[in-house]
N, C-alpha and C. Protein backbone atom coordinates (compact mmCIF):
# COMPACT_ATOMS: atom_id res chain seq x y z
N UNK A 1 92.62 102.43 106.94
CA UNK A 1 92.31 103.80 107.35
C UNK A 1 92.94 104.81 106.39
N UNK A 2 93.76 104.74 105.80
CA UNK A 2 94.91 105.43 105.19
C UNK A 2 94.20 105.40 103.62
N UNK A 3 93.38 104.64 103.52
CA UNK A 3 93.08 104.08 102.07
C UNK A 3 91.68 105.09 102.05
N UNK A 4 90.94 105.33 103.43
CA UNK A 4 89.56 105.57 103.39
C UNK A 4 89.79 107.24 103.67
N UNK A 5 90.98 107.75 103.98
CA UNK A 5 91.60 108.95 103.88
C UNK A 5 91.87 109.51 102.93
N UNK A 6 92.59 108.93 102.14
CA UNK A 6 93.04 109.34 100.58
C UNK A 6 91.79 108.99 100.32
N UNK A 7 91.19 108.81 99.82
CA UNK A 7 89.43 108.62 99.17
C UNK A 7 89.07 110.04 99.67
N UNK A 8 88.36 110.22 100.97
CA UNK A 8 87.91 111.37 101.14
C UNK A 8 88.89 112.76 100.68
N UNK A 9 90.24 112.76 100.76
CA UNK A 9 90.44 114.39 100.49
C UNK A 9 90.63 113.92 99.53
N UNK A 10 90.97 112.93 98.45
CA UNK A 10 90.73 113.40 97.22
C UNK A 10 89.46 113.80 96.55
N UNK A 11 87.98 113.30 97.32
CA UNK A 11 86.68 113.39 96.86
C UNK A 11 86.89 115.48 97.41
N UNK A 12 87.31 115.38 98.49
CA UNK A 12 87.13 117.28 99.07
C UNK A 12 87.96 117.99 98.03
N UNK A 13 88.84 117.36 97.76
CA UNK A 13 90.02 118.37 97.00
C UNK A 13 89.38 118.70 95.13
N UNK A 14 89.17 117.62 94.77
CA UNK A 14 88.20 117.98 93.39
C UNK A 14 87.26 118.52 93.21
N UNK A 15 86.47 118.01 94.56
CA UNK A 15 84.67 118.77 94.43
C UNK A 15 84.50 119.91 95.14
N UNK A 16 85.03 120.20 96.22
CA UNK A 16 85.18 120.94 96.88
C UNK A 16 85.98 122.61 96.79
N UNK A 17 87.26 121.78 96.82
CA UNK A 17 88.24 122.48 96.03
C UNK A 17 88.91 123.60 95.07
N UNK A 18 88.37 122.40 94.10
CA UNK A 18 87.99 122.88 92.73
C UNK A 18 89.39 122.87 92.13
N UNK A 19 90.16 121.68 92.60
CA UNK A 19 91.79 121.07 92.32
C UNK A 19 92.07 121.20 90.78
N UNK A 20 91.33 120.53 89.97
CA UNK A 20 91.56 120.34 88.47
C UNK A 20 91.52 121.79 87.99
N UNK A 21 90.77 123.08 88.33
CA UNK A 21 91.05 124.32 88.12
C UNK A 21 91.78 124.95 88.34
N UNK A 22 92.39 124.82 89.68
CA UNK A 22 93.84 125.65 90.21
C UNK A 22 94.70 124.53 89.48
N UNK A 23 94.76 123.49 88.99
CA UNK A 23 95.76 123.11 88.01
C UNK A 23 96.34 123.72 86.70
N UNK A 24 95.08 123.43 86.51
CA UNK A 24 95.16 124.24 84.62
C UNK A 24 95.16 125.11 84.62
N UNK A 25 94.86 126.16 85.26
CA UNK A 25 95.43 127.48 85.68
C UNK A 25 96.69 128.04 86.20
N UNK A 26 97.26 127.29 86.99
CA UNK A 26 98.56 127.03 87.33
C UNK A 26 99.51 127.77 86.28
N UNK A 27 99.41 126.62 85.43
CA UNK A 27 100.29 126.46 83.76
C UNK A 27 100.26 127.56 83.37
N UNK A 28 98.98 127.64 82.99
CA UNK A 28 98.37 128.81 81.64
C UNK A 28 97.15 129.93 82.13
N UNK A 29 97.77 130.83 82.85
CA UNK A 29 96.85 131.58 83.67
C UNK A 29 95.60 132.45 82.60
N UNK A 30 96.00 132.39 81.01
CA UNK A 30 94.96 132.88 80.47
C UNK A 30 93.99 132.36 80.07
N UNK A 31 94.14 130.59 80.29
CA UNK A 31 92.85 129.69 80.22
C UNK A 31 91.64 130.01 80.91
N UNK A 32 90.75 129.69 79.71
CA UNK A 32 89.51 129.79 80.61
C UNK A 32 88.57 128.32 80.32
N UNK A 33 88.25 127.77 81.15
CA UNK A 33 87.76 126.49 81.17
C UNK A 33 85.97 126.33 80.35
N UNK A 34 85.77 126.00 79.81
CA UNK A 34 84.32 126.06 79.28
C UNK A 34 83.75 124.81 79.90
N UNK A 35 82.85 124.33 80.68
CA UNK A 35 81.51 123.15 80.35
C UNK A 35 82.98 122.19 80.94
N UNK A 36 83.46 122.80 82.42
CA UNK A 36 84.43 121.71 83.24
C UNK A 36 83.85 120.42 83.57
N UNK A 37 83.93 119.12 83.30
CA UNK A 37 83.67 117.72 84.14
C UNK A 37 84.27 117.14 84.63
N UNK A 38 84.18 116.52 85.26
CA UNK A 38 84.78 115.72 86.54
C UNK A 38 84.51 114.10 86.13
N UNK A 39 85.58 113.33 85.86
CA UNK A 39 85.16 112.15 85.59
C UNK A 39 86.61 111.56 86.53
N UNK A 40 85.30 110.31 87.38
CA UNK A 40 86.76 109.33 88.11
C UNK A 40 87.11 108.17 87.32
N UNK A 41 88.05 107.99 86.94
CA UNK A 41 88.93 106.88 86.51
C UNK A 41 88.55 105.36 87.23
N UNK A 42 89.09 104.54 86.51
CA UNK A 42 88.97 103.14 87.68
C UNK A 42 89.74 102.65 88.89
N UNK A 43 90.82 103.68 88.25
CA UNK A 43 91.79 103.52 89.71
C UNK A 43 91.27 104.21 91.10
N UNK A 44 90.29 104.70 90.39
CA UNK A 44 89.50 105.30 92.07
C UNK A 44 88.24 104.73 92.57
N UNK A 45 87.92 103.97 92.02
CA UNK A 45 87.23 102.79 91.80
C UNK A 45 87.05 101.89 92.81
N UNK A 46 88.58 101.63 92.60
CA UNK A 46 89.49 100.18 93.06
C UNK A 46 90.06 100.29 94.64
N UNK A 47 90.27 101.83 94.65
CA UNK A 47 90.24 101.19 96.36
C UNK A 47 88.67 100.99 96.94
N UNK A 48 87.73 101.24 96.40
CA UNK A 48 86.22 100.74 96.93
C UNK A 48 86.67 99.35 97.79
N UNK A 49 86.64 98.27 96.86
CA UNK A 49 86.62 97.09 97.25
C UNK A 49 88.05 96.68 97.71
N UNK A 50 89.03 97.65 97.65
CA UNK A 50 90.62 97.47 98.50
C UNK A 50 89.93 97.82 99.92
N UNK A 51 89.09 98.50 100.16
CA UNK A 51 88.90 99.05 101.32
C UNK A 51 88.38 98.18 102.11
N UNK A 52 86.90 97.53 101.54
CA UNK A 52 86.48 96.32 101.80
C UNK A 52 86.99 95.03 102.15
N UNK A 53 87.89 94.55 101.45
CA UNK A 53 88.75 93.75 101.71
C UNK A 53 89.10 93.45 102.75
N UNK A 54 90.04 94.97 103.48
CA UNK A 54 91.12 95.42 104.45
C UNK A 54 90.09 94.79 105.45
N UNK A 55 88.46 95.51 105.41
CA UNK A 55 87.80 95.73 106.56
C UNK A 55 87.20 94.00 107.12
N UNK A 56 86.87 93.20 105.46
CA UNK A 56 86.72 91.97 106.38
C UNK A 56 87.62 90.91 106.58
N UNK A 57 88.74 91.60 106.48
CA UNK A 57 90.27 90.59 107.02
C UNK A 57 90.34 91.20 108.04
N UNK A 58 90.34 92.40 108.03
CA UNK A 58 89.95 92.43 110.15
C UNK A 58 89.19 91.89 110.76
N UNK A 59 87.96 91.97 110.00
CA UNK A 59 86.88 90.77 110.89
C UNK A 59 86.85 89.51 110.90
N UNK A 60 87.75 89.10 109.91
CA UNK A 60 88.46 87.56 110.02
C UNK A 60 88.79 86.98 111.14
N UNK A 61 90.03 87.81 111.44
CA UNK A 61 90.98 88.02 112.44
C UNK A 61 90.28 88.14 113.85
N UNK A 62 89.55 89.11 114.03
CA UNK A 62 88.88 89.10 114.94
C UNK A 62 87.91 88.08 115.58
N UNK A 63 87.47 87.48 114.60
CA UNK A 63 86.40 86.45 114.61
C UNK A 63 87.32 84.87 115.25
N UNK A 64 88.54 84.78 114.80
CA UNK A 64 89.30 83.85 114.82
C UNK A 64 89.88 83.48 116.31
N UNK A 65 90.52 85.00 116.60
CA UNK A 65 90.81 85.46 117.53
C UNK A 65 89.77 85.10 118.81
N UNK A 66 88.89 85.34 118.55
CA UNK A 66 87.68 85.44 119.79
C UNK A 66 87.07 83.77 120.18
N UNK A 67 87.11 83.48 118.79
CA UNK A 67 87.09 81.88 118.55
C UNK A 67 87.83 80.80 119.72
N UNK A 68 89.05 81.45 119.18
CA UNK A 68 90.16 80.82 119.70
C UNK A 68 90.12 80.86 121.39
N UNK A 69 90.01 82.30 121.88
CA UNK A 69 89.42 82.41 123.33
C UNK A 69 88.64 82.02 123.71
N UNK A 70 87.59 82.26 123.44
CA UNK A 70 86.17 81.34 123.98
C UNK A 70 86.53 79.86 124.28
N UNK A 71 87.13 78.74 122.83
CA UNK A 71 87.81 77.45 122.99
C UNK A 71 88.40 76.95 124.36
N UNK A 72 89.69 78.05 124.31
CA UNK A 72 90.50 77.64 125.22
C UNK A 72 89.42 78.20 127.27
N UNK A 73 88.72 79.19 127.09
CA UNK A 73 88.05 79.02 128.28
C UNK A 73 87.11 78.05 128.55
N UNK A 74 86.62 77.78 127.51
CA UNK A 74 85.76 76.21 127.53
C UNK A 74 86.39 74.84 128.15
N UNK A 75 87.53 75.17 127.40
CA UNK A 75 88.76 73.62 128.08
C UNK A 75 89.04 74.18 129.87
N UNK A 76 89.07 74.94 130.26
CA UNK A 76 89.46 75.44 131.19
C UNK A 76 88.21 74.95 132.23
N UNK A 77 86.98 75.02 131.18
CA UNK A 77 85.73 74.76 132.77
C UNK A 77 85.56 73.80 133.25
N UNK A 78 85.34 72.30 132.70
CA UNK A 78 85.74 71.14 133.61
C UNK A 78 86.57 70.71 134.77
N UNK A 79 87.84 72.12 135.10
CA UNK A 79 88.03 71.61 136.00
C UNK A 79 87.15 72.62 137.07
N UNK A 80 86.74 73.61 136.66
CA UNK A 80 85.63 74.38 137.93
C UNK A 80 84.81 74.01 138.08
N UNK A 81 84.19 72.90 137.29
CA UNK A 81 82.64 71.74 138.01
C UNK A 81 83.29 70.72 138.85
N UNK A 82 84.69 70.13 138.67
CA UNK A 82 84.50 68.83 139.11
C UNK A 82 84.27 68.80 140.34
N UNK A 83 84.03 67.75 141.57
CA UNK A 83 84.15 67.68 142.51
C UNK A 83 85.59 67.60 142.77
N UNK A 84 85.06 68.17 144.49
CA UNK A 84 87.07 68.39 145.05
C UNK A 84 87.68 67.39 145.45
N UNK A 85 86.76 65.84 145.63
CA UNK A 85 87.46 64.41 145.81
C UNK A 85 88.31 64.45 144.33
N UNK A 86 88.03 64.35 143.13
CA UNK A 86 88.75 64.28 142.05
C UNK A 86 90.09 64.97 141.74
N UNK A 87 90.04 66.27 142.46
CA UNK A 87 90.73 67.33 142.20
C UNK A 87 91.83 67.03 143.13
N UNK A 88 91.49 66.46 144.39
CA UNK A 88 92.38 66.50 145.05
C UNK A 88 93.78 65.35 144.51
N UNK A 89 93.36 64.44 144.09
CA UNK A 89 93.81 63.40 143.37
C UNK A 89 94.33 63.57 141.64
């Protein structure tokens, strides 16, 4: 979640924004920017498939998890068919 957060305000804060301008302006208030671009790096890239990752190791987990329940209620139903001569014994 934290990963898919930082993604979005950094996508609002550049494009939106207009971050890389109040930067360089910052510094040197008599700059004037000509023919500004916006280029993302690979490190922004890279949480793409960090993100992905995160999302199907949760569904791993989940899947495993549910697995595992279903199993153990399965072992559990033989004794709610048997007859009650058996049970009683």
């Amino acid at each position: 979640c934290v990963a898919f957060l930082a993604l979005i305000l950094y996508l609002s804060n550049i494009y939106a924004g207009g971050m890389f301008q109040t930067l360089v302006t910052a510094d040197e208030p008599s700059v004037a920017l000509r023919n500004p671009k916006i280029s993302l790096q690979v490190g922004f890239f890279l949480l793409i498939p960090y993100i992905c990752f995160n999302l199907l190791a949760i569904l791993v987990v989940f899947l495993y998890v549910h697995a595992a329940y279903t199993r153990r209620k399965e072992q559990e139903k033989p004794t709610e068919d048997a007859p009650k001569e058996i049970m009683m014994y």
